[in-house]
Protein backbone atom coordinates (compact mmCIF):
# COMPACT_ATOMS: atom_id res chain seq x y z
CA UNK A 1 0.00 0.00 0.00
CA UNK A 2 1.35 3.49 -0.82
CA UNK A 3 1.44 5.97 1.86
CA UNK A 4 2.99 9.00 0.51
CA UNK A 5 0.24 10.82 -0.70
CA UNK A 6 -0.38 14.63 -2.18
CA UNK A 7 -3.96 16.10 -2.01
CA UNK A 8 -5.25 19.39 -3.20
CA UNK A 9 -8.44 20.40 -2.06
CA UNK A 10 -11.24 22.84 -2.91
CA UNK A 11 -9.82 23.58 -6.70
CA UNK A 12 -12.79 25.60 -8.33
CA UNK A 13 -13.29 24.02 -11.63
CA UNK A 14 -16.42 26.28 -12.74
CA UNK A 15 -18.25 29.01 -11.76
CA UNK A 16 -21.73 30.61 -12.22
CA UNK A 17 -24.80 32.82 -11.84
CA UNK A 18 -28.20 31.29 -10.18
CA UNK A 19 -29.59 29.52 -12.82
CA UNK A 20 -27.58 29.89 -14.88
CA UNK A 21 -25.12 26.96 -17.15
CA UNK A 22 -21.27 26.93 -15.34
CA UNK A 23 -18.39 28.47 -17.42
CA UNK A 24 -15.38 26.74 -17.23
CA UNK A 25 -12.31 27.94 -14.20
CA UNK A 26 -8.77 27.43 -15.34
CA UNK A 27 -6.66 26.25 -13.17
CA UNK A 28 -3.65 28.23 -12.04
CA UNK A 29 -2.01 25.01 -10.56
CA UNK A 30 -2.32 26.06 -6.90
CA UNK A 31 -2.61 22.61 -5.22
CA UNK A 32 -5.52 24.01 -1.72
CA UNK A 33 -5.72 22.68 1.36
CA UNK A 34 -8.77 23.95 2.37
CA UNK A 35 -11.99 21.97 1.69
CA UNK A 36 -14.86 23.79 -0.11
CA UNK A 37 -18.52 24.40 0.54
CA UNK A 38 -20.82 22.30 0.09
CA UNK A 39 -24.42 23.39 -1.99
CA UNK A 40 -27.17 25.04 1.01
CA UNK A 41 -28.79 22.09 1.88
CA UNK A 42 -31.84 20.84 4.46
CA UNK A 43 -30.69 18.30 6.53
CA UNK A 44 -30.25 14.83 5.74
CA UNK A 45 -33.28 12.55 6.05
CA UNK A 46 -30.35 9.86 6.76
CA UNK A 47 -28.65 11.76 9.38
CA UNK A 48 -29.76 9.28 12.44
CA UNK A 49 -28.02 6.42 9.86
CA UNK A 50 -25.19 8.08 8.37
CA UNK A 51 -24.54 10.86 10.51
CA UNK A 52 -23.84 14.53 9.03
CA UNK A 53 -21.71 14.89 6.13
CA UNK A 54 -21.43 17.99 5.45
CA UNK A 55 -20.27 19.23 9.25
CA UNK A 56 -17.52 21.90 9.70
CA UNK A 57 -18.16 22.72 6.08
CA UNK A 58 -19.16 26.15 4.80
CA UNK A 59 -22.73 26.72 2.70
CA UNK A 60 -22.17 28.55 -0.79
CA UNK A 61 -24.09 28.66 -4.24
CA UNK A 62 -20.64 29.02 -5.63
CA UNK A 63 -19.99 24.96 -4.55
CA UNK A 64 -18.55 23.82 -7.90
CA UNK A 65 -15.32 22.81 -6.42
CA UNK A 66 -13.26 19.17 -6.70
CA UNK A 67 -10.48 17.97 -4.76
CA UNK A 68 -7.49 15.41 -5.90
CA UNK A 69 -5.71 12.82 -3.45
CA UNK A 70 -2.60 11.06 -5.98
CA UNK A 71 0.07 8.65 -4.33
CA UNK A 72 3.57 11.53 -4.57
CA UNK A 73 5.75 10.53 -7.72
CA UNK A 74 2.59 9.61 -9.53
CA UNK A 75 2.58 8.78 -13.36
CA UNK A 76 -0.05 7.57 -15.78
CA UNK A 77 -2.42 6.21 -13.23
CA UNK A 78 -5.64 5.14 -13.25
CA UNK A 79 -8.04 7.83 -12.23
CA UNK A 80 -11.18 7.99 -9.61
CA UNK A 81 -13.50 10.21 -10.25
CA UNK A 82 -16.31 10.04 -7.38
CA UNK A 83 -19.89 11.69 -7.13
CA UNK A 84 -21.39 11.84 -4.07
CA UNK A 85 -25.40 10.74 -3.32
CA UNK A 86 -27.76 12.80 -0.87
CA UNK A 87 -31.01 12.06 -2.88
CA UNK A 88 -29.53 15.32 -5.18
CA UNK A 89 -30.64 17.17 -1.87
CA UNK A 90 -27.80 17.00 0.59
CA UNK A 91 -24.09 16.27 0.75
CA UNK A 92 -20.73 17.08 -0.59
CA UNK A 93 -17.83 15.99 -1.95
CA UNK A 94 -15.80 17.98 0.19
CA UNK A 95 -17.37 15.75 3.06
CA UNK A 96 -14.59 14.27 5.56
CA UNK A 97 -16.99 11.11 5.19
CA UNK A 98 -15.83 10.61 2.07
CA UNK A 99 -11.76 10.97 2.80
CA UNK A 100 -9.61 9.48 -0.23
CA UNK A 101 -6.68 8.51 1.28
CA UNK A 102 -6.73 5.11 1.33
CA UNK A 103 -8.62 4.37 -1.61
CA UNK A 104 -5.54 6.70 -3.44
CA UNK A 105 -2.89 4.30 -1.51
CA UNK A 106 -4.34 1.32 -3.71
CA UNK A 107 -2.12 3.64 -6.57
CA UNK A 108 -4.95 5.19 -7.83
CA UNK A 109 -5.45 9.13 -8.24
CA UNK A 110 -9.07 9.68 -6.83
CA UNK A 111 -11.36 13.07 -7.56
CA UNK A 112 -13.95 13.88 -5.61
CA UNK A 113 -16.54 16.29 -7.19
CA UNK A 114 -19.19 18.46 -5.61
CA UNK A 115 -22.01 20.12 -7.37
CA UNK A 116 -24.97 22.08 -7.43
CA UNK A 117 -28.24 20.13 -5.68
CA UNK A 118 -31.81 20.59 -5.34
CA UNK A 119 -33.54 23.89 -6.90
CA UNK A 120 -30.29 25.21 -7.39
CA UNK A 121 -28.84 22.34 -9.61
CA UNK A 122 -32.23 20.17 -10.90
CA UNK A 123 -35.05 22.52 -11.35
CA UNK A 124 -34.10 23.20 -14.95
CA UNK A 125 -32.06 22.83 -17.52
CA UNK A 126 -29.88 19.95 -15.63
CA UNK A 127 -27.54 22.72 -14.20
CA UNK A 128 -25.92 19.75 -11.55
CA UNK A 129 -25.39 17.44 -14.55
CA UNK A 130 -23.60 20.35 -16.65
CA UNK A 131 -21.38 21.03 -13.68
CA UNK A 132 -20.29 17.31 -13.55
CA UNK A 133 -19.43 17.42 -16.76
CA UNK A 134 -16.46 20.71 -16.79
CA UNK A 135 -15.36 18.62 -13.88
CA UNK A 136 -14.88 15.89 -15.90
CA UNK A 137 -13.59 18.25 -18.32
CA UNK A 138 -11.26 19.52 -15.74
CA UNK A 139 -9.72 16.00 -15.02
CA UNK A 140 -8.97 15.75 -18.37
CA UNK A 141 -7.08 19.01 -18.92
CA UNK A 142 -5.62 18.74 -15.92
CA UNK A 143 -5.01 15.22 -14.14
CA UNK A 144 -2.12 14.45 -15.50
CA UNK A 145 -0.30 17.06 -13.21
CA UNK A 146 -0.73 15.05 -10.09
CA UNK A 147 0.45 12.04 -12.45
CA UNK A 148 -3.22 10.71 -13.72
CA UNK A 149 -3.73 9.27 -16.72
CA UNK A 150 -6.69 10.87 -18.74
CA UNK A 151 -7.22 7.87 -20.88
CA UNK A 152 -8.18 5.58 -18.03
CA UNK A 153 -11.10 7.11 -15.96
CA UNK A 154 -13.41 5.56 -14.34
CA UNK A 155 -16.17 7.00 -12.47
CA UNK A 156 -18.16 6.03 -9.42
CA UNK A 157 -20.78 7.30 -7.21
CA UNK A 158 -23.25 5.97 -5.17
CA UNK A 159 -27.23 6.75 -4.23
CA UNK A 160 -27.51 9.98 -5.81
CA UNK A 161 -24.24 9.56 -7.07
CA UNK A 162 -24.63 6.53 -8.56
CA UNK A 163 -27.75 7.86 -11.22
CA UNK A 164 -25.41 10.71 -11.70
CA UNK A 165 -23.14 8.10 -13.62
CA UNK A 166 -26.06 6.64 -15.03
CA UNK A 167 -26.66 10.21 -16.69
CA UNK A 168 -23.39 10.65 -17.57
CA UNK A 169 -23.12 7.52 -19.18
CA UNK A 170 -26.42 8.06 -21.20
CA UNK A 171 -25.44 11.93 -22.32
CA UNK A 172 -21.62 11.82 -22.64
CA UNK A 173 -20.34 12.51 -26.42
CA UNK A 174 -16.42 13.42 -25.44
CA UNK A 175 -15.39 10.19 -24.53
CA UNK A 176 -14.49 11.77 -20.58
CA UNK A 177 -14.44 8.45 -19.39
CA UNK A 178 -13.88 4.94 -20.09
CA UNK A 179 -15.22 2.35 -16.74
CA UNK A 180 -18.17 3.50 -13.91
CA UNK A 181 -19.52 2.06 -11.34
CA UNK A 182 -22.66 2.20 -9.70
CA UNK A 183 -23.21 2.27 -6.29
CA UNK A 184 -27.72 1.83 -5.14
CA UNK A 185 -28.49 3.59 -7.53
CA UNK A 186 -32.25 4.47 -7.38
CA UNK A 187 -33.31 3.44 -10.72
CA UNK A 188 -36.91 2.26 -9.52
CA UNK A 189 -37.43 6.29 -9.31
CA UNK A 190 -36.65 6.85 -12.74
CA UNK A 191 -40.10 6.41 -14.94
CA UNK A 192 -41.34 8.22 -18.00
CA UNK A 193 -42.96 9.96 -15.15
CA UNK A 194 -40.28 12.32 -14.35
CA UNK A 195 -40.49 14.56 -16.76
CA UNK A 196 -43.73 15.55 -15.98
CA UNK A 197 -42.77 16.02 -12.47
CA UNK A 198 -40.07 18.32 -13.39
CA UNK A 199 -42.02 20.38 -14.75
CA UNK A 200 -44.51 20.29 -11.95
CA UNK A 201 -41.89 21.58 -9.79
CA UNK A 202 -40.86 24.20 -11.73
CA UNK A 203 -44.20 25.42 -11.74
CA UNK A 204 -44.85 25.22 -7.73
CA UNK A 205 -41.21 26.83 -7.10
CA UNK A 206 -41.72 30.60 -7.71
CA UNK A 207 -37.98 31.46 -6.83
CA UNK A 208 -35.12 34.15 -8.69
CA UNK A 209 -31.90 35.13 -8.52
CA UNK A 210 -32.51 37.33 -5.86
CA UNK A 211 -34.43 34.77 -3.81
CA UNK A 212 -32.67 34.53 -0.20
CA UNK A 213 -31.16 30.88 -0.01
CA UNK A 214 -33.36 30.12 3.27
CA UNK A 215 -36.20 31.04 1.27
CA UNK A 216 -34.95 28.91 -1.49
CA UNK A 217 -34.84 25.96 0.30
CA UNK A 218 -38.27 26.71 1.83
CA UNK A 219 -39.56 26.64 -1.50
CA UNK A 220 -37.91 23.67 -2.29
CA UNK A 221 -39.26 21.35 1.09
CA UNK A 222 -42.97 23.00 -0.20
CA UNK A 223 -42.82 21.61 -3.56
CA UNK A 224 -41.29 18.45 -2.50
CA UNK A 225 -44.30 18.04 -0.30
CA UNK A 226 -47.17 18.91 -2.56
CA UNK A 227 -45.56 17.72 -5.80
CA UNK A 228 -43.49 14.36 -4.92
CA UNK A 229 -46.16 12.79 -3.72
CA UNK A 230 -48.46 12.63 -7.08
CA UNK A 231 -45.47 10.84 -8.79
CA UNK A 232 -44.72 7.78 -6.80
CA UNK A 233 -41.73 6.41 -6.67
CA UNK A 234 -40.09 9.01 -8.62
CA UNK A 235 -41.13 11.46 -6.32
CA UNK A 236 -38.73 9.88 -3.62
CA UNK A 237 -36.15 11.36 -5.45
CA UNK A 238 -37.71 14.66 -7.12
CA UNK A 239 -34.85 16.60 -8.08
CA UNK A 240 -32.50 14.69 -10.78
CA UNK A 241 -31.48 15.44 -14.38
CA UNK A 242 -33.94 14.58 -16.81
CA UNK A 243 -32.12 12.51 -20.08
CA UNK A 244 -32.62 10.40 -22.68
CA UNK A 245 -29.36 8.73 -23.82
CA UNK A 246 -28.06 6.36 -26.51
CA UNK A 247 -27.65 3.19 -24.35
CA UNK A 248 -25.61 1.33 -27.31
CA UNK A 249 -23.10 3.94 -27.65
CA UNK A 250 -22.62 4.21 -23.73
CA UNK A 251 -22.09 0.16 -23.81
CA UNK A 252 -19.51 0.07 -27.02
CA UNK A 253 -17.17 2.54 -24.62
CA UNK A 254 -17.69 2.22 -21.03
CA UNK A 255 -17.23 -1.05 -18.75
CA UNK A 256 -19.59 -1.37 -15.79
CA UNK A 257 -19.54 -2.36 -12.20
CA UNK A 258 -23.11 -2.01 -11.25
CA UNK A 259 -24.91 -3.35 -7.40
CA UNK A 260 -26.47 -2.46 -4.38
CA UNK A 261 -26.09 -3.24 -1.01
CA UNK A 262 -28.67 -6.32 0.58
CA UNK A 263 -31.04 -4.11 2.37
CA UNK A 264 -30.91 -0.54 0.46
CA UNK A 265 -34.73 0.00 1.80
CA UNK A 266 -34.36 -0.33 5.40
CA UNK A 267 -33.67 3.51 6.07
CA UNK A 268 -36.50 4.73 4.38
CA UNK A 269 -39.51 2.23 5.78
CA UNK A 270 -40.58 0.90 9.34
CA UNK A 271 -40.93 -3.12 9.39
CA UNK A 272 -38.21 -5.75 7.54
CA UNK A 273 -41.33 -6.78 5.18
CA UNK A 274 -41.62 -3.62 3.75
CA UNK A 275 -37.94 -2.59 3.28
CA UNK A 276 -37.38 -5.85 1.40
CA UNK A 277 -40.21 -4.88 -0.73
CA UNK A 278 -38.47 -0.94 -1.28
CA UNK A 279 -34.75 -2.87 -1.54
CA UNK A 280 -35.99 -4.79 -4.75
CA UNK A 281 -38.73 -1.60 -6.22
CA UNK A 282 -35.90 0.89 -6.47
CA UNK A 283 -32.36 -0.38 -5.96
CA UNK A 284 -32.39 -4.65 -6.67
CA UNK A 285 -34.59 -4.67 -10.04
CA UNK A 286 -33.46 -1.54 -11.42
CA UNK A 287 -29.74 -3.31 -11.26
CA UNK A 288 -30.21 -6.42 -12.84
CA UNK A 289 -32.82 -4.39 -15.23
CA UNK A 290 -29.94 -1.99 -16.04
CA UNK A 291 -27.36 -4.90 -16.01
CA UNK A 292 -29.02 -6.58 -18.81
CA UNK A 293 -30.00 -3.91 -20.80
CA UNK A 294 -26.33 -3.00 -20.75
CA UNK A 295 -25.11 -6.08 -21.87
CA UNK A 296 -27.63 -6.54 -24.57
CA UNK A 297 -26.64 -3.20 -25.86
CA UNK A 298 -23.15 -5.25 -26.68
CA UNK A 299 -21.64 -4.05 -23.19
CA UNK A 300 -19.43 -5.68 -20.76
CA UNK A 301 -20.99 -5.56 -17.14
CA UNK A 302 -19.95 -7.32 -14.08
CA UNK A 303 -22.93 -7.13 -10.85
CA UNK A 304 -22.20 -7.15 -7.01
CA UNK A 305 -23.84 -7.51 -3.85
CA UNK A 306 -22.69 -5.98 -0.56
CA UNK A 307 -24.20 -8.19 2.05
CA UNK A 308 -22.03 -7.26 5.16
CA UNK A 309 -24.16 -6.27 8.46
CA UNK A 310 -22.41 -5.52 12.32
CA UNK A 311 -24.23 -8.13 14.58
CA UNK A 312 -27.46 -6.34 16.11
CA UNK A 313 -28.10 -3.87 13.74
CA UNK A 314 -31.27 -2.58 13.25
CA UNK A 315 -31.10 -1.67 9.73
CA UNK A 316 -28.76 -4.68 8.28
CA UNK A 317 -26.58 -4.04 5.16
CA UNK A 318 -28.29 -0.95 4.70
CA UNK A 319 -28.44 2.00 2.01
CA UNK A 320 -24.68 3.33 2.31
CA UNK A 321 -23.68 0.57 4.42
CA UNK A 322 -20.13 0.06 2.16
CA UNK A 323 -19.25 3.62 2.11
CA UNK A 324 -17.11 3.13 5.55
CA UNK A 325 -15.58 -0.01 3.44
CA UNK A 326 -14.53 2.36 0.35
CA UNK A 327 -13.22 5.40 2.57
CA UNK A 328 -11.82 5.85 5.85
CA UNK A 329 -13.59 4.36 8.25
CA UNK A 330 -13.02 6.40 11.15
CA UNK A 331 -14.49 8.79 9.87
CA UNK A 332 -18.04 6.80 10.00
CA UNK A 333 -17.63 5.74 13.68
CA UNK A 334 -21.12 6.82 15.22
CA UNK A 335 -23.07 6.53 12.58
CA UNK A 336 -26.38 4.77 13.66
CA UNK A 337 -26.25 2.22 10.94
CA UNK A 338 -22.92 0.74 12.29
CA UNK A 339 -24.39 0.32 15.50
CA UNK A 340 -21.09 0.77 17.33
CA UNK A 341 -19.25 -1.48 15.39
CA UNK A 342 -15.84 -1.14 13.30
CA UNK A 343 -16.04 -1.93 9.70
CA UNK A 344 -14.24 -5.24 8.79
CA UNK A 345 -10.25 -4.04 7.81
CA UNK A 346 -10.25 -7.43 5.36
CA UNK A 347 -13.33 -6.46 3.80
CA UNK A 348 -12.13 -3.06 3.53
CA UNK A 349 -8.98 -3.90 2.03
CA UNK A 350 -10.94 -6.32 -0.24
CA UNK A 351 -13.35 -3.48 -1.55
CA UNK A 352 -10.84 -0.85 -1.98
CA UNK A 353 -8.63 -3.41 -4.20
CA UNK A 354 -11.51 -4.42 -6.04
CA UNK A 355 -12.78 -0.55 -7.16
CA UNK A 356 -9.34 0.03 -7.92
CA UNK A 357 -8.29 -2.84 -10.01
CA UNK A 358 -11.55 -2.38 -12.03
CA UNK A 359 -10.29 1.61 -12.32
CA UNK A 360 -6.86 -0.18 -13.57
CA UNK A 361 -7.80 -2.66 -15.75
CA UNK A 362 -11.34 -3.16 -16.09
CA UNK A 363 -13.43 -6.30 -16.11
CA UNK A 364 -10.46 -8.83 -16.79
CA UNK A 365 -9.06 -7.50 -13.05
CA UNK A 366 -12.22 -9.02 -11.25
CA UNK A 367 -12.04 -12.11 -9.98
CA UNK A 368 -16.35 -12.72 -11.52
CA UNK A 369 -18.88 -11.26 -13.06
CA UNK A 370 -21.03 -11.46 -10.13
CA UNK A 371 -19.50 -10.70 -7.16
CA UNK A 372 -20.22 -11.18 -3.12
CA UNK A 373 -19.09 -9.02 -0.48
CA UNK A 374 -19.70 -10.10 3.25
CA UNK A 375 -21.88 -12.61 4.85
C-alpha cells in the first residue's frame, strides 16, 4: 500500500450565476488545502443512519469545487472520479466522510466532485449534470499534473451519485471516461414519469436570482411536499437530471460495475417486510434491469452484492452501508447504521482493491462477473 500521498483540495473548476449553465475555471495550478462548501442544503433525512456529512463545512451557491488525493511521484495512473449521493438534496464531496486517502494508496489518483443540488442544480435545464461534466472536463485538462492518466477514468458514485453516472453515461459525447460504477443507484425512481414532475416543480417553485437561499430551500421542502407525492416512486427522489441517452453507444465505450447493497430500503420504511419490498422496487430490479440492458446493448458488465451487516443492527446491510468499506472508516464511527461497530479491515482492504483494479484494468481485473461481499 502506498502511503505518501499529495492532495489538493477545494480547486474551483467552474463558476456561475443562479440559474444559470457553469463556465469553465482554469486552473492556475495552486494545489488548496482547504476543503470547499458544500451546496445550502436541508438536513439529511439519513442523518440518524449516516450521521452529518457535510459538518464543519461552509454553505455557498458558488460549490462547484473538486479535490485530488494522488500517491507523490505519480505517473499515468488510473483515475477515480467520485460523485457523491444525498437524494440530489444534501451532501458534498468535500465531506470528511468521504476521505480518499486510502482508496488513493491502492495507486490510484481519486477526484472527488461536488455540485450544485436541489432547486439550485435540478429545477431546470440539468444545471448539476452540466457542472459534472467541466469537472470531468477539468480532469482531463488537468489530471495528468498530479500524475493521472486521462485515458483511463473511471467514475463512481453511489445513491444519488450513482444515477449521476447513469446520466453521464447516457449523455456523454467526449469520450471523458472509459469504466463506472454504480453504487444503489435508485433506478426504480426513474419512470417516464419524471419529466412531468419536473415540470410540476418548476411550476410550484416561484424562486429568482434574488431569492434569499433560506427562502430557497423553503420553496424547495414545499414543492417536495405537494408535488413528490403525485409521482410515486419518482417522487422519492424529485430533483435529478432529466435525459434520454443512446444506451448502445454508452455500452460500445464504457465497462460497468453495477450493485447495491442487501437491504438498500431499510432507512427509508418501518418493518423488515416492507424494506425488502423498497430494496428490490428501487435499488435490486433496477440493477439487474440496467445490467441486462447494458449487456444486450453489446456491453461488458460485471454485478455485485454488498451483504455485510455488524451483529445487532437494526437496519442490516443498509443504504450506504459500504461507504465506511470504500473510505476511511473512522471517519463513519457513530453513525447509527454501524451500530457501534468497526467496519471489517479485510473487507475493507478487499473493496478498496476491487474498485481500484476495475479503475486499472477493467473487467479482466475481477475475480467474476457477479461478485459477493460479506456474509
Amino acid at each position: 500500500m502506498i502511503t505518501d500521498l499529495v492532495q489538493a483540495r477545494g480547486i474551483r473548476y467552474a463558476t456561475s450565476s443562479r440559474f444559470a449553465p457553469p463556465s469553465p475555471v482554469a486552473w492556475d495550478g495552486v494545489r488548496g488545502s482547504t476543503r470547499g462548501p458544500a451546496c445550502p442544503q436541508p438536513p439529511s433525512a439519513l442523518v440518524a443512519v449516516v450521521g452529518n456529512s457535510v459538518a464543519g463545512l461552509e454553505f455557498s451557491e458558488h460549490c462547484q469545487v473538486l479535490s485530488v488525493t494522488a500517491p507523490a511521484g505519480a505517473d499515468g495512473l488510473p483515475v477515480m472520479v467520485w460523485f457523491h449521493g444525498g437524494a440530489y438534496l444534501t451532501g458534498s464531496g468535500e465531506s470528511v466522510k468521504y476521505e480518499t486517502t486510502l482508496l488513493a494508496s491502492e495507486g490510484v489518483v481519486v477526484v472527488s466532485v461536488s455540485y450544485r443540488l436541489g432547486v439550485f442544480g435540478y429545477l431546470r435545464d440539468n444545471l448539476g449534470l452540466q457542472d459534472q461534466f467541466v469537472a470531468l472536463r477539468w480532469v482531463r485538462d488537468n489530471i495528468a499534473s498530479f500524475g493521472g492518466d486521462p485515458s483511463n477514468v473511471t467514475i463512481f458514485g453511489q445513491s444519488a451519485g450513482a444515477d449521476s453516472v447513469y446520466a453521464l453515461m447516457l449523455t456523454d459525447t467526449e469520450s471523458l471516461f472509459h469504466r463506472a460504477i454504480m453504487q444503489s443507484a435508485p433506478l426504480g425512481t426513474r419512470s417516464p414519469e419524471r419529466p412531468s414532475m419536473t415540470a410540476a416543480l418548476q411550476a410550484a417553485v416561484e424562486v429568482d436570482a434574488t431569492t434569499p437561499i433560506e427562502d430557497v430551500l423553503a420553496a424547495q421542502a414545499a414543492a417536495m411536499a405537494s408535488v413528490g407525492p403525485q409521482f410515486a416512486p419518482s417522487g422519492g427522489m424529485p430533483f435529478a437530471p432529466v435525459v434520454e441517452g443512446d444506451l448502445g453507444a454508452a455500452a460500445s465505450r464504457v465497462e460497468l460495475l453495477i450493485g447495491h447493497t442487501a437491504d438498500d430500503g431499510s432507512p427509508y420504511v418501518p418493518s423488515r417486510e416492507h424494506w425488502e419490498a423498497v430494496t428490490e422496487l428501487i435499488f435490486a430490479a433496477g440493477a439487474r434491469a440496467f445490467a441486462a440492458d447494458f449487456e444486450a446493448a453489446g456491453g461488458e458488465v460485471a454485478t455485485y452484492l454488498f451483504k455485510w451487516a455488524p451483529e445487532g443492527a437494526p437496519l442490516g446491510s443498509c443504504h450506504c452501508m459500504e461507504l465506511p468499506f470504500l473510505f476511511d472508516p473512522e471517519s463513519w464511527l457513530g453513525a447509527g447504521m454501524l451500530a457501534g461497530a468497526k467496519p471489517d479491515p479485510d473487507l475493507s482492504r478487499t473493496i478498496r482493491t476491487t474498485w481500484a483494479s476495475f479503475a486499472r484494468e477493467g473487467l479482466t481485473a475481477l475475480p467474476s462477473r457477479t461478485l459477493e461481499f460479506g456474509e
